[in-house]
Each structure stands twice: as structure tokens, then as C-alpha cells.
N, C-alpha and C. Protein backbone atom coordinates (compact mmCIF):
# COMPACT_ATOMS: atom_id res chain seq x y z
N UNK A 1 8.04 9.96 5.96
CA UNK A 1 6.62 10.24 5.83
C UNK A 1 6.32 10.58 4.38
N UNK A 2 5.57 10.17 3.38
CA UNK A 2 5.09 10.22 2.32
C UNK A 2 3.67 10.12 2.36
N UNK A 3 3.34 11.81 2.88
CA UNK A 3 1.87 11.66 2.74
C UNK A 3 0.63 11.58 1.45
N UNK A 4 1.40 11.55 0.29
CA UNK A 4 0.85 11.71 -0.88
C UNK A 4 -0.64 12.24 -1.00
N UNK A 5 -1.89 11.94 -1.98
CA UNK A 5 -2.67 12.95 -2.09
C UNK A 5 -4.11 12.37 -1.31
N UNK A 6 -5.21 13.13 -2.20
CA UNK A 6 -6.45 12.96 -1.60
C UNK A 6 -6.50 12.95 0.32
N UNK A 7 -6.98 12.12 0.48
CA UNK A 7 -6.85 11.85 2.50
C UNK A 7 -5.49 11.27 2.81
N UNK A 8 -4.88 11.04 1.81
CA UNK A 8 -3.35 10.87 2.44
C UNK A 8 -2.75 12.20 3.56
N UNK A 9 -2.62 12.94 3.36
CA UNK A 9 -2.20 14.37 3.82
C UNK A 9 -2.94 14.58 5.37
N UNK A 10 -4.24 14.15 5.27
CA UNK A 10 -5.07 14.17 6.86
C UNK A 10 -4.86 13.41 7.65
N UNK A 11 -4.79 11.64 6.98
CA UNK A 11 -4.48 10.79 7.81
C UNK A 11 -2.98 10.64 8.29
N UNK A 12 -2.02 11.54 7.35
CA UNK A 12 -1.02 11.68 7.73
C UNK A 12 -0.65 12.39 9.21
N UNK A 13 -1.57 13.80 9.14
CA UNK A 13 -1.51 14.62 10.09
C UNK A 13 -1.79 13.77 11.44
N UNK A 14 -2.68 12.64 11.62
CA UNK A 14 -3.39 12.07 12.38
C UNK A 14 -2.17 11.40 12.86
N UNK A 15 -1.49 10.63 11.76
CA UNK A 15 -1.06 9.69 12.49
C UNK A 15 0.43 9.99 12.96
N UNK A 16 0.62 11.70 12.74
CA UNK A 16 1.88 11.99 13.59
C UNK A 16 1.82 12.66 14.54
N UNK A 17 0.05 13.21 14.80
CA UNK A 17 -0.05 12.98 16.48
C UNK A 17 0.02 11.86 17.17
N UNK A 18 -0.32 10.93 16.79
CA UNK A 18 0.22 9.60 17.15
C UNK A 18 1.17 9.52 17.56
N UNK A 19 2.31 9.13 16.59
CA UNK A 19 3.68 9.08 16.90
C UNK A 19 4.29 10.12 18.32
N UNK A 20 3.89 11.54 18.08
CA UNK A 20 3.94 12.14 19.10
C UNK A 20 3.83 12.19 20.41
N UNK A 21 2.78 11.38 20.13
CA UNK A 21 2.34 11.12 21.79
C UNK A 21 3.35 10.15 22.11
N UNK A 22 3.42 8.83 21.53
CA UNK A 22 3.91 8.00 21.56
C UNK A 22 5.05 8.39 22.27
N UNK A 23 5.81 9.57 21.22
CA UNK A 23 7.60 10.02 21.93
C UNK A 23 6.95 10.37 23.36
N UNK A 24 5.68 11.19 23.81
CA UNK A 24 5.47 11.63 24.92
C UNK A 24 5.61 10.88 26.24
N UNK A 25 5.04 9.50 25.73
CA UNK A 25 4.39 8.55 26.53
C UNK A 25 5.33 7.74 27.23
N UNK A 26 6.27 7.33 26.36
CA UNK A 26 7.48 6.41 26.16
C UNK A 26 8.51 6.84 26.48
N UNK A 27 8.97 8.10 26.20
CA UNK A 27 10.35 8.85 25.87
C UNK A 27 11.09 7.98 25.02
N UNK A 28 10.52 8.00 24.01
CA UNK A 28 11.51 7.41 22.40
C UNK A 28 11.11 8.43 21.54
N UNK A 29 12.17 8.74 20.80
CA UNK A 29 12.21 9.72 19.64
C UNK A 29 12.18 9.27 18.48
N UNK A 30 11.36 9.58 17.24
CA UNK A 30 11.33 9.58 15.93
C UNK A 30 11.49 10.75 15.15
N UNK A 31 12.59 10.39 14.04
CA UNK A 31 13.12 11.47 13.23
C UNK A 31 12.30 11.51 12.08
N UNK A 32 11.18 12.29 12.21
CA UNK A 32 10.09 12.31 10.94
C UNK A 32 10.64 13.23 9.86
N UNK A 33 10.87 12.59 9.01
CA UNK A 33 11.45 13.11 7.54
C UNK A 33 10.07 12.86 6.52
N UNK A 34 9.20 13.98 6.31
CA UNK A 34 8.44 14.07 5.73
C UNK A 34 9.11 14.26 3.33
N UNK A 35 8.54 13.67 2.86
CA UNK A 35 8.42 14.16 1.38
C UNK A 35 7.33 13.95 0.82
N UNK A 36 7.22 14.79 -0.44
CA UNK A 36 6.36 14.73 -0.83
C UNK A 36 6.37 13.79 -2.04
N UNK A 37 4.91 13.45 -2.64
CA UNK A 37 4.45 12.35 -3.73
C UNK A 37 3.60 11.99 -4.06
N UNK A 38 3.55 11.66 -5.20
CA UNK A 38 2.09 11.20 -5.90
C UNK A 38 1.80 12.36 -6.76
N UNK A 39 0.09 12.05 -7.35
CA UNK A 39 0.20 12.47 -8.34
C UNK A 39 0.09 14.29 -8.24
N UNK A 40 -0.79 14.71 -7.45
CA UNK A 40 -0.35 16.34 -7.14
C UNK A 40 0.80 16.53 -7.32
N UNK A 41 1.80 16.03 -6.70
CA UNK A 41 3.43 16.28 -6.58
C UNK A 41 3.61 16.49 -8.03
N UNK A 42 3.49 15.14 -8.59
CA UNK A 42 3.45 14.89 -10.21
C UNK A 42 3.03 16.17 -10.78
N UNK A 43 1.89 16.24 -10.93
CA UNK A 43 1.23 17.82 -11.48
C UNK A 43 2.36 19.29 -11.30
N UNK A 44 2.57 19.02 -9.78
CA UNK A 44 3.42 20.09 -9.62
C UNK A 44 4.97 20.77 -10.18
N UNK A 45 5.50 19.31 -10.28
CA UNK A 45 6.98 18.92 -10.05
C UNK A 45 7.54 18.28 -11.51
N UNK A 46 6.42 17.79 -12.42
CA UNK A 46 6.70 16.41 -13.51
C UNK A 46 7.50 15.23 -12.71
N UNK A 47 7.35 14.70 -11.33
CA UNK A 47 8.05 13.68 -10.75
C UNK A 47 7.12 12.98 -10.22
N UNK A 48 7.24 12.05 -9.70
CA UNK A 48 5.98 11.49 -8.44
C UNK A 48 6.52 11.31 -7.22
N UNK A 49 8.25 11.63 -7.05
CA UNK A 49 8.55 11.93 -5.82
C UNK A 49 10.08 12.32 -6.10
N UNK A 50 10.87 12.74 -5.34
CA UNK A 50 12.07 13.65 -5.25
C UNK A 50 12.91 12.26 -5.10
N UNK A 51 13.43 12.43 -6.06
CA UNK A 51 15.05 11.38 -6.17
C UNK A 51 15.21 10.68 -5.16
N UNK A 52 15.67 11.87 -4.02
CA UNK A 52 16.48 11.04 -2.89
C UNK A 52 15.22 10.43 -2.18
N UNK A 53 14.19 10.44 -2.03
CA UNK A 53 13.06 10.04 -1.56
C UNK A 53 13.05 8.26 -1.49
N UNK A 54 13.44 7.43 -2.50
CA UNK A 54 13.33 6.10 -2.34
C UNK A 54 14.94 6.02 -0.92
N UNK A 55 15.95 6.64 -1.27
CA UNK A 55 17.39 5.96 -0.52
C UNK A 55 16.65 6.44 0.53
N UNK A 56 16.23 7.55 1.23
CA UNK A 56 15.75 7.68 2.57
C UNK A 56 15.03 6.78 3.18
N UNK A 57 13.89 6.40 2.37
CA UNK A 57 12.83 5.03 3.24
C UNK A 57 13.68 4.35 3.04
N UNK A 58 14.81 3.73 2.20
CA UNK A 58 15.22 2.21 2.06
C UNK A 58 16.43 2.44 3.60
N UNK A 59 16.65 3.72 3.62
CA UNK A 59 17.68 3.91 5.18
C UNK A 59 16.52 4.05 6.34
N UNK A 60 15.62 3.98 6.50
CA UNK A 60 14.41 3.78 7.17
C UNK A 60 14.17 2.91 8.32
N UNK A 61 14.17 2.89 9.62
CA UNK A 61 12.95 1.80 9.85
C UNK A 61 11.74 1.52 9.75
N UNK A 62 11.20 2.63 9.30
CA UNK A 62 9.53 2.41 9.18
C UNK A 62 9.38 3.41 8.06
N UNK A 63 8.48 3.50 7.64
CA UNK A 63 7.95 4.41 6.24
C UNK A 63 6.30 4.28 6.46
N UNK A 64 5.82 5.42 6.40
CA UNK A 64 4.49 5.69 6.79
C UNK A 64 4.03 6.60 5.34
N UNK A 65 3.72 5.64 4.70
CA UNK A 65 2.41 6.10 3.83
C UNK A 65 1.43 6.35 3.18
N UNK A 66 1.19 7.62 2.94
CA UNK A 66 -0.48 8.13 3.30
C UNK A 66 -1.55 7.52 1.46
N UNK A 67 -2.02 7.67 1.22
CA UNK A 67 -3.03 7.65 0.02
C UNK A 67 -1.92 8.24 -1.30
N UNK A 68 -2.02 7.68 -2.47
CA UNK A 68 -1.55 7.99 -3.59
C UNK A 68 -2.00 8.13 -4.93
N UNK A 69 -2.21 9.06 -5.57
CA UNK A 69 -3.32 9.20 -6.57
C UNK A 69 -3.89 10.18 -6.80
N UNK A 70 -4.18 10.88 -8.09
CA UNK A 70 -4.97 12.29 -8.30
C UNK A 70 -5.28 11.42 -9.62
N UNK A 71 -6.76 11.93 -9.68
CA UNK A 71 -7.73 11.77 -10.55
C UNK A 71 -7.19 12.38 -11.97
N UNK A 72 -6.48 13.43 -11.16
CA UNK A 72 -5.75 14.82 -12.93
C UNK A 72 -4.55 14.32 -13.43
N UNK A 73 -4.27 13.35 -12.91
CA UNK A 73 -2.52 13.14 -12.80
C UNK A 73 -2.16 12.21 -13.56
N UNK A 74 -1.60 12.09 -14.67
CA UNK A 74 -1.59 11.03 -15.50
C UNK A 74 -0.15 10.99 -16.14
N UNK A 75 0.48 9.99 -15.87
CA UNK A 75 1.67 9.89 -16.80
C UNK A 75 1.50 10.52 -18.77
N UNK A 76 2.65 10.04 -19.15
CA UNK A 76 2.27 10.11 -20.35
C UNK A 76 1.74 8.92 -21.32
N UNK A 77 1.89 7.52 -20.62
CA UNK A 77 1.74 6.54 -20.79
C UNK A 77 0.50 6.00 -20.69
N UNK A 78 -0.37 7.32 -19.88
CA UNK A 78 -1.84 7.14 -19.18
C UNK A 78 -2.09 6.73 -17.42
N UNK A 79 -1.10 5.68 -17.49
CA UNK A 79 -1.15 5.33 -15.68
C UNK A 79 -1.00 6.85 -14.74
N UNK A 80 -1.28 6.17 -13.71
CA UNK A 80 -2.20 6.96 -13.04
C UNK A 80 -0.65 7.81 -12.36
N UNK A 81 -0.59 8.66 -12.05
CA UNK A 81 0.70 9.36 -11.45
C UNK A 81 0.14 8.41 -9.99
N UNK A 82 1.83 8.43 -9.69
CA UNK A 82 1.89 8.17 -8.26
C UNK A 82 1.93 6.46 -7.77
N UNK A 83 1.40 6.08 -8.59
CA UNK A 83 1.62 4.50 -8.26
C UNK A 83 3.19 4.10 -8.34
N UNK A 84 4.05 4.88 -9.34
CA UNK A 84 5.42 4.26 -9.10
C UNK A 84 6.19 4.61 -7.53
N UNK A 85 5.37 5.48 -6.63
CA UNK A 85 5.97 5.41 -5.50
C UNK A 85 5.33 4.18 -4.97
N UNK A 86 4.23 4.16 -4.78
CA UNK A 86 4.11 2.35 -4.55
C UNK A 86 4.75 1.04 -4.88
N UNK A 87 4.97 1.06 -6.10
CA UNK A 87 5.19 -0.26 -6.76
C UNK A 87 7.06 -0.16 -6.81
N UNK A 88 8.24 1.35 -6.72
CA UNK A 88 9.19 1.31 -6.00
C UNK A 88 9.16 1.16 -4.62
N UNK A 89 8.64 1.33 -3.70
CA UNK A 89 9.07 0.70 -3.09
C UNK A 89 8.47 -0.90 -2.20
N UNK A 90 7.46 -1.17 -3.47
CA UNK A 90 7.37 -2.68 -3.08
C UNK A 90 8.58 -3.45 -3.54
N UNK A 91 8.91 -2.96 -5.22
CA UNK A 91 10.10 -4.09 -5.36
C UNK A 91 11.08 -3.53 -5.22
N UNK A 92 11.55 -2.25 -4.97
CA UNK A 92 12.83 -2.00 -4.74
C UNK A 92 13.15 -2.63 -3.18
N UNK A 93 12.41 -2.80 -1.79
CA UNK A 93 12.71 -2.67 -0.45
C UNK A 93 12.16 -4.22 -0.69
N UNK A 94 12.04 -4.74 -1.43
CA UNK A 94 10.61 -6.80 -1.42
C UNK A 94 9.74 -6.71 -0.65
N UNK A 95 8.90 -5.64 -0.73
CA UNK A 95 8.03 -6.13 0.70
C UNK A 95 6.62 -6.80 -0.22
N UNK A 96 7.48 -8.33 0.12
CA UNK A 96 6.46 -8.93 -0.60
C UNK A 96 5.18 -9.41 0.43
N UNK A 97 4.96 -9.49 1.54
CA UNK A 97 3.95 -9.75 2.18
C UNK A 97 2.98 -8.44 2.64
N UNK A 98 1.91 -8.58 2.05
CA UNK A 98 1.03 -7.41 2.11
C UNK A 98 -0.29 -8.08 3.56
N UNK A 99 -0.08 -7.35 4.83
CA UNK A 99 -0.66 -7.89 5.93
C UNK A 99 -1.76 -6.84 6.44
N UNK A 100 -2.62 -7.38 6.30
CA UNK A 100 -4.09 -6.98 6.50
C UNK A 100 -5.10 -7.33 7.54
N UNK A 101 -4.40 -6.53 8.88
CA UNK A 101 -5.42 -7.34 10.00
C UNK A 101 -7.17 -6.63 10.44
N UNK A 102 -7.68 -7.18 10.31
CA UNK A 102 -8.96 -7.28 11.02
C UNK A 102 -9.65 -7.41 12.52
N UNK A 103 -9.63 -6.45 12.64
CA UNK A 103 -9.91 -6.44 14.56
C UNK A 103 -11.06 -5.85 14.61
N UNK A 104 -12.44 -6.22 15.47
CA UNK A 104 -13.54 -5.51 16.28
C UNK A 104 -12.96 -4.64 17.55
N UNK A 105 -13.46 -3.74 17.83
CA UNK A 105 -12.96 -3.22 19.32
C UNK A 105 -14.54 -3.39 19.71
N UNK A 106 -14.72 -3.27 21.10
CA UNK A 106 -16.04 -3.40 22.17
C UNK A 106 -16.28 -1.87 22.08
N UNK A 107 -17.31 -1.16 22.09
CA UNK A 107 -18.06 0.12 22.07
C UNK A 107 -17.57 0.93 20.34
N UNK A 108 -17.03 -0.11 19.50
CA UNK A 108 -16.93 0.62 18.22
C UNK A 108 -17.79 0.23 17.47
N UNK A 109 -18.68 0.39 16.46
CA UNK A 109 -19.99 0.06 15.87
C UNK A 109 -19.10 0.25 14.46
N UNK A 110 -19.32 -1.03 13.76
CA UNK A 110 -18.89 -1.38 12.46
C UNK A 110 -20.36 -1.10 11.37
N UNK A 111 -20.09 -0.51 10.06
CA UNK A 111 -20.79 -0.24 8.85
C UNK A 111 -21.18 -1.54 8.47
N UNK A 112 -22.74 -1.79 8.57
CA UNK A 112 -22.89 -3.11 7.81
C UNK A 112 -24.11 -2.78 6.98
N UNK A 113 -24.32 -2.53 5.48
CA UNK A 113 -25.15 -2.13 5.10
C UNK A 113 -25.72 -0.46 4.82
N UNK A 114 -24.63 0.00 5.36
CA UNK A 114 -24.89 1.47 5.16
C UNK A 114 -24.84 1.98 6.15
N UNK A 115 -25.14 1.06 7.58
CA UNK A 115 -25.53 1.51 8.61
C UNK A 115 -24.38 1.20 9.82
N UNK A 116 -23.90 2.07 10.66
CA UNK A 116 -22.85 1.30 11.80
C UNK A 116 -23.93 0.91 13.16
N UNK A 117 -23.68 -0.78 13.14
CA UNK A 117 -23.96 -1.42 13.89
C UNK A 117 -23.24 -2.36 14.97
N UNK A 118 -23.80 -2.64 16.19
CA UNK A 118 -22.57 -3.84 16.51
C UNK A 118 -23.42 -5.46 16.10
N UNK A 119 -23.01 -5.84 15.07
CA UNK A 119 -23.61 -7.06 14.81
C UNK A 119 -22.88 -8.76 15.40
N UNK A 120 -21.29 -8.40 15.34
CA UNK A 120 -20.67 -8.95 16.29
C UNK A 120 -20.09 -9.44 16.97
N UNK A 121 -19.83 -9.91 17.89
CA UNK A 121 -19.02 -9.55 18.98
C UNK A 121 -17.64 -9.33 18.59
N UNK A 122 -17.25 -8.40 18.85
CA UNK A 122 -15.57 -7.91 18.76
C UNK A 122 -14.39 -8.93 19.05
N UNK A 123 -14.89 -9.59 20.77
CA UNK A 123 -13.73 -10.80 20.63
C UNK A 123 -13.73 -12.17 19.77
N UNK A 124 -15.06 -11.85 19.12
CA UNK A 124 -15.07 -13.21 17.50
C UNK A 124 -14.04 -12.56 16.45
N UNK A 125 -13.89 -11.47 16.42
CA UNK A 125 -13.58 -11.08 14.99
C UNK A 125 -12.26 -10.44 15.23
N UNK A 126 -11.10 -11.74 15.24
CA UNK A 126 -9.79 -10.77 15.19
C UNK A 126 -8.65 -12.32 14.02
N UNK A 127 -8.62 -11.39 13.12
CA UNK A 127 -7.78 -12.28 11.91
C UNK A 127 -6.62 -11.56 11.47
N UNK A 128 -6.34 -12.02 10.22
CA UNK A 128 -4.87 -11.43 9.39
C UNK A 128 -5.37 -11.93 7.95
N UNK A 129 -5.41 -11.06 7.11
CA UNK A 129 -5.47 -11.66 5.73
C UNK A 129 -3.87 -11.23 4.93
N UNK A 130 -3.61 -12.16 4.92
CA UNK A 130 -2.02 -12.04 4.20
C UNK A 130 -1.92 -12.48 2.17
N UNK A 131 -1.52 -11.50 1.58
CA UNK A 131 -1.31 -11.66 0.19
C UNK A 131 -0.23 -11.43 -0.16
N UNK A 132 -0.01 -12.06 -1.21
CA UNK A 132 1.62 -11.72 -1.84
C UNK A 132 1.41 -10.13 -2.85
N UNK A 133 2.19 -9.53 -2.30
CA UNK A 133 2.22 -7.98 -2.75
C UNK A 133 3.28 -7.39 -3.73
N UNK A 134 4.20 -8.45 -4.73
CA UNK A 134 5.15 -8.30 -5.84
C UNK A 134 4.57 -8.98 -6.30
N UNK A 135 4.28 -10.32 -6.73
CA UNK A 135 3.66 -11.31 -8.10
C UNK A 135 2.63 -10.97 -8.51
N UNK A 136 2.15 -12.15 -9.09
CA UNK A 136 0.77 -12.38 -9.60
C UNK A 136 0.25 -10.94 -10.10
N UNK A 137 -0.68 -9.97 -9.84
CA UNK A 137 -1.51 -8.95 -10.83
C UNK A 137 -0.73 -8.07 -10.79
N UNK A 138 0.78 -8.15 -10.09
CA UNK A 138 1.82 -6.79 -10.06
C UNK A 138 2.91 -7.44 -10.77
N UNK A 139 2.89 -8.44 -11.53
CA UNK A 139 3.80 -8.94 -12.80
C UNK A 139 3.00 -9.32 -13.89
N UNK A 140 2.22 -8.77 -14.38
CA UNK A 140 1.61 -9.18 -15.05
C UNK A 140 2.52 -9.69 -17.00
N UNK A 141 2.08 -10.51 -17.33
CA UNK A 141 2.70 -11.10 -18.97
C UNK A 141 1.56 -10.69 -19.96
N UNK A 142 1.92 -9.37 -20.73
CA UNK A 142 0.57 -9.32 -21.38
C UNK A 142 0.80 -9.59 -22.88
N UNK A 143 0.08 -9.46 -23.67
CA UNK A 143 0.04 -9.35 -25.19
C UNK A 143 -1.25 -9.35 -26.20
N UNK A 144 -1.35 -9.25 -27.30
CA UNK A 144 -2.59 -9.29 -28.13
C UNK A 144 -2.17 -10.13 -29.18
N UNK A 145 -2.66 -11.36 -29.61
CA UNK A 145 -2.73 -11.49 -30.71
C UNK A 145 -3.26 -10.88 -32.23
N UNK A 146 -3.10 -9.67 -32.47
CA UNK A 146 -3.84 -8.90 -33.35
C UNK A 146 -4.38 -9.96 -34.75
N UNK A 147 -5.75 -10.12 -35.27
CA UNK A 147 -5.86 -10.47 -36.24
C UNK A 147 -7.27 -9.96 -36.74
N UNK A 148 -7.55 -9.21 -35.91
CA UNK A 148 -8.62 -8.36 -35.96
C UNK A 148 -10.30 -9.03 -35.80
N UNK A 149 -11.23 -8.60 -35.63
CA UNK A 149 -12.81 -8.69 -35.77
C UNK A 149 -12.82 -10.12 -33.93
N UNK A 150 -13.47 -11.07 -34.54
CA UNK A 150 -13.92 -11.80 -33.65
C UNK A 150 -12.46 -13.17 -33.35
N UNK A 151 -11.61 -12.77 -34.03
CA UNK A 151 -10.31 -13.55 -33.84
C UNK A 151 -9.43 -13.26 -33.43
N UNK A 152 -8.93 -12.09 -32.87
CA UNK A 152 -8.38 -11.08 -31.67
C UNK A 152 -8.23 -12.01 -30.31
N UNK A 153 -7.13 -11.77 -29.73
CA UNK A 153 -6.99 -12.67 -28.87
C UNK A 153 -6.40 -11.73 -28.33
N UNK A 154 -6.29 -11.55 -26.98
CA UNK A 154 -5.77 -10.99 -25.52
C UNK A 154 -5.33 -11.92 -24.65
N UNK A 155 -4.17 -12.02 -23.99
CA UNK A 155 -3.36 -12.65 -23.27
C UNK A 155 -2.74 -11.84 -21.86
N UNK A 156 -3.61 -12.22 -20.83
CA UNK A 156 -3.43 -11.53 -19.78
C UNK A 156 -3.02 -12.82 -18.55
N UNK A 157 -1.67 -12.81 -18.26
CA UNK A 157 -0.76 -14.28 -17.48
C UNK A 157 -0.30 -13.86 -16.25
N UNK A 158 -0.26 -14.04 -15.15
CA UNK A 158 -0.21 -13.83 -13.89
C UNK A 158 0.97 -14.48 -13.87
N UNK A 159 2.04 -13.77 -12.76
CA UNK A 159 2.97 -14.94 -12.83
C UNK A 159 3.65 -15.15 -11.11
N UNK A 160 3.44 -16.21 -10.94
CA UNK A 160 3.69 -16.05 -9.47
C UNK A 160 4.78 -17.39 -9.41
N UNK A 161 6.26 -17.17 -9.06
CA UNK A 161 7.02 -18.34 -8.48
C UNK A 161 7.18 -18.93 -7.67
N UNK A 162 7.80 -20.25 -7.56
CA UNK A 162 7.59 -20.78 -6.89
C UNK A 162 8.15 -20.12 -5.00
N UNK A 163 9.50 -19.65 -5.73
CA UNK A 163 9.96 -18.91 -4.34
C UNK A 163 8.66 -17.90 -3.70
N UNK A 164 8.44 -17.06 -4.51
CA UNK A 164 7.44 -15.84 -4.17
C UNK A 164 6.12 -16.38 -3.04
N UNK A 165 5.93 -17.64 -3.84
CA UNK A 165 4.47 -18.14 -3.63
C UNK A 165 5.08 -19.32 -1.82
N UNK A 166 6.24 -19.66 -1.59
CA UNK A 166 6.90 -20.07 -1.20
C UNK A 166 7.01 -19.50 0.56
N UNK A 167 7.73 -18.22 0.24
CA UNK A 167 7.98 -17.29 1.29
C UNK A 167 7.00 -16.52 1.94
N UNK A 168 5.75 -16.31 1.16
CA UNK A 168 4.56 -15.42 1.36
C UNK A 168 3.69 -16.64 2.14
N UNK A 169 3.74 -18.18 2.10
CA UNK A 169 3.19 -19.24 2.55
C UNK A 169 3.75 -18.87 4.10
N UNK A 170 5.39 -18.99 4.07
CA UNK A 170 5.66 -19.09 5.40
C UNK A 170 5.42 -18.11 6.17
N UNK A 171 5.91 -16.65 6.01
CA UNK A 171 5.69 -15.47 6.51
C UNK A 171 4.22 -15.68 6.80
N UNK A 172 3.21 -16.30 6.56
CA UNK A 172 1.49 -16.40 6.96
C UNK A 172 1.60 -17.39 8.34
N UNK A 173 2.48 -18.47 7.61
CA UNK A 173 2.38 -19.28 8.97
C UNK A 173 3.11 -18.95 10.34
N UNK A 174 3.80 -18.37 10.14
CA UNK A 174 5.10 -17.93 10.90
C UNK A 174 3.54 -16.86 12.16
N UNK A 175 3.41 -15.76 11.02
CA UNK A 175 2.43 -14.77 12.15
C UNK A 175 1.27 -15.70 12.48
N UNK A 176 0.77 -16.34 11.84
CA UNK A 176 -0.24 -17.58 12.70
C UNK A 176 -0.07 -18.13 13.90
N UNK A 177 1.34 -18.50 14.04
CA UNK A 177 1.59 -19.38 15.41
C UNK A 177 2.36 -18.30 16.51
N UNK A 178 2.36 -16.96 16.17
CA UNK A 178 2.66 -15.92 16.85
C UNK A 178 1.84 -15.52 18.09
């Protein structure tokens, strides 16, 4: 459990009544190994999470976590504390497919405009938006050509391979025909 900051910490709480019930419901047990991270932690600690913290999720079956980020929290580099628990364990564990499903439920009223409405129908609206979650804007190739005034050049290169771009194709099709 890595509830990190802001509503991380609430939705955390939420979602290990969840789990709870779940052991209730089922009779299966989960060994919730909570740490802490992000940028509070950071503030607190000068870390954005405790050493042994990556080998535990990578000995893991599941890793549940919450929001990452404090507004106060800033490396020395400027980035934002707390994103390197994100971005370890995207490329340390590859979880290169980032899966994003979209579901209506019937009596839940969705925000459209400011306002929660049912505009519609719930059994229209059930998808998956799948992205590749290591390449492209999380490898980025940067540089400046310095020559100063209106001849300054910036070089900002995305880089996505062929494998990357490859495996993230199939893993889409694969849950498609699921």
C-alpha cells in the first residue's frame, strides 16, 4: 500500500475497507504492507520512499497506489517530489500498459458540464482506453540549440520503439477479444 499524498491517504483508507470486506466475503486473506511516499514523505524524510519500499511491491502481487505529489515538495532539480515512486516502479516492474476503463453504472449520474446528469445510457458506455505507459512523453530526447535571440532552437523527441509500440498494440488486442 503506498498511499502517498493529497487524497491519496483517503482513497487509500476507502479502498482497504474494500479489500476487507472482500477477506470478509470470500475468506481470502491479504497481507497489507502499508509505506509511506511522495512528496510529504519527501519533506519529512529527504526520500520519496523508504529503500526497501520498491523490493516489497516488486515481491508483490498487487500494489495499490494512492495520489503522489505535494505542491511544497520539490527535488533539488525542481521536479516535483514523488514522481520517482511512479516512474520506479513503471520501469523498474515494465508496466508498460497503462489501462483505463470506462464504465456507466444504471442509478449513477455522471458530471457533464458542471452538472451530474444521466445523459447516457450506462449499457452504451463501457470501453478500455489503453496507452503505452514507459515511452513516448516518459522518454523523452531533449536539448537546446543555444544561439540565442530568435535563432534558439529547442528539441523536444519522443521516442517510442518498435518493440514498446509492438507489445502495448497486442496487450490492447488481446483485452479486446476478452
Amino acid at each position: 500500500l503506498l498511499a502517498g499524498d493529497g487524497t491519496g491517504p483517503e482513497v487509500m483508507r476507502e479502498g482497504v475497507k474494500v479489500l476487507k470486506a472482500v477477506q470478509d466475503a470470500y475468506g481470502v486473506s491479504f497481507d497489507l504492507v502499508p509505506y509511506p511516499c511522495g512528496g510529504q514523505y519527501y519533506l519529512d524524510s529527504g526520500e520519496e520512499w523508504p529503500a526497501e519500499a520498491f523490493q516489497s511491491c516488486k515481491a508483490a502481487d498487487v500494489i495499490l497506489l494512492g495520489a503522489v505529489g505535494h505542491p511544497d515538495a520539490r527535488l533539488p532539480n525542481g521536479d516535483l517530489a514523488g514522481a520517482n515512486v511512479i516512474f520506479g516502479l513503471r520501469f523498474g516492474l515494465d508496466l508498460y500498459a497503462n489501462v483505463r476503463p470506462v464504465k456507466l453504472y444504471p442509478g449513477v449520474p455522471h458530471k457533464i458540464h458542471d452538472e451530474f446528469k444521466q445523459v447516457w445510457k450506462p449499457d452504451l458506455v463501457d470501453f478500455v482506453v489503453v496507452r503505452e505507459n514507459t515511452e513516448g512523453l516518459y522518454t523523452p530526447a531533449r536539448g537546446t540549440l543555444s544561439r540565442g535571440g530568435t535563432d534558439e532552437v529547442a528539441i523536444d523527441s519522443r521516442v517510442i520503439t518498435r518493440k514498446g509500440a509492438e507489445r502495448v498494440i497486442r496487450f490492447s488486442f488481446e483485452l479486446a477479444i476478452r
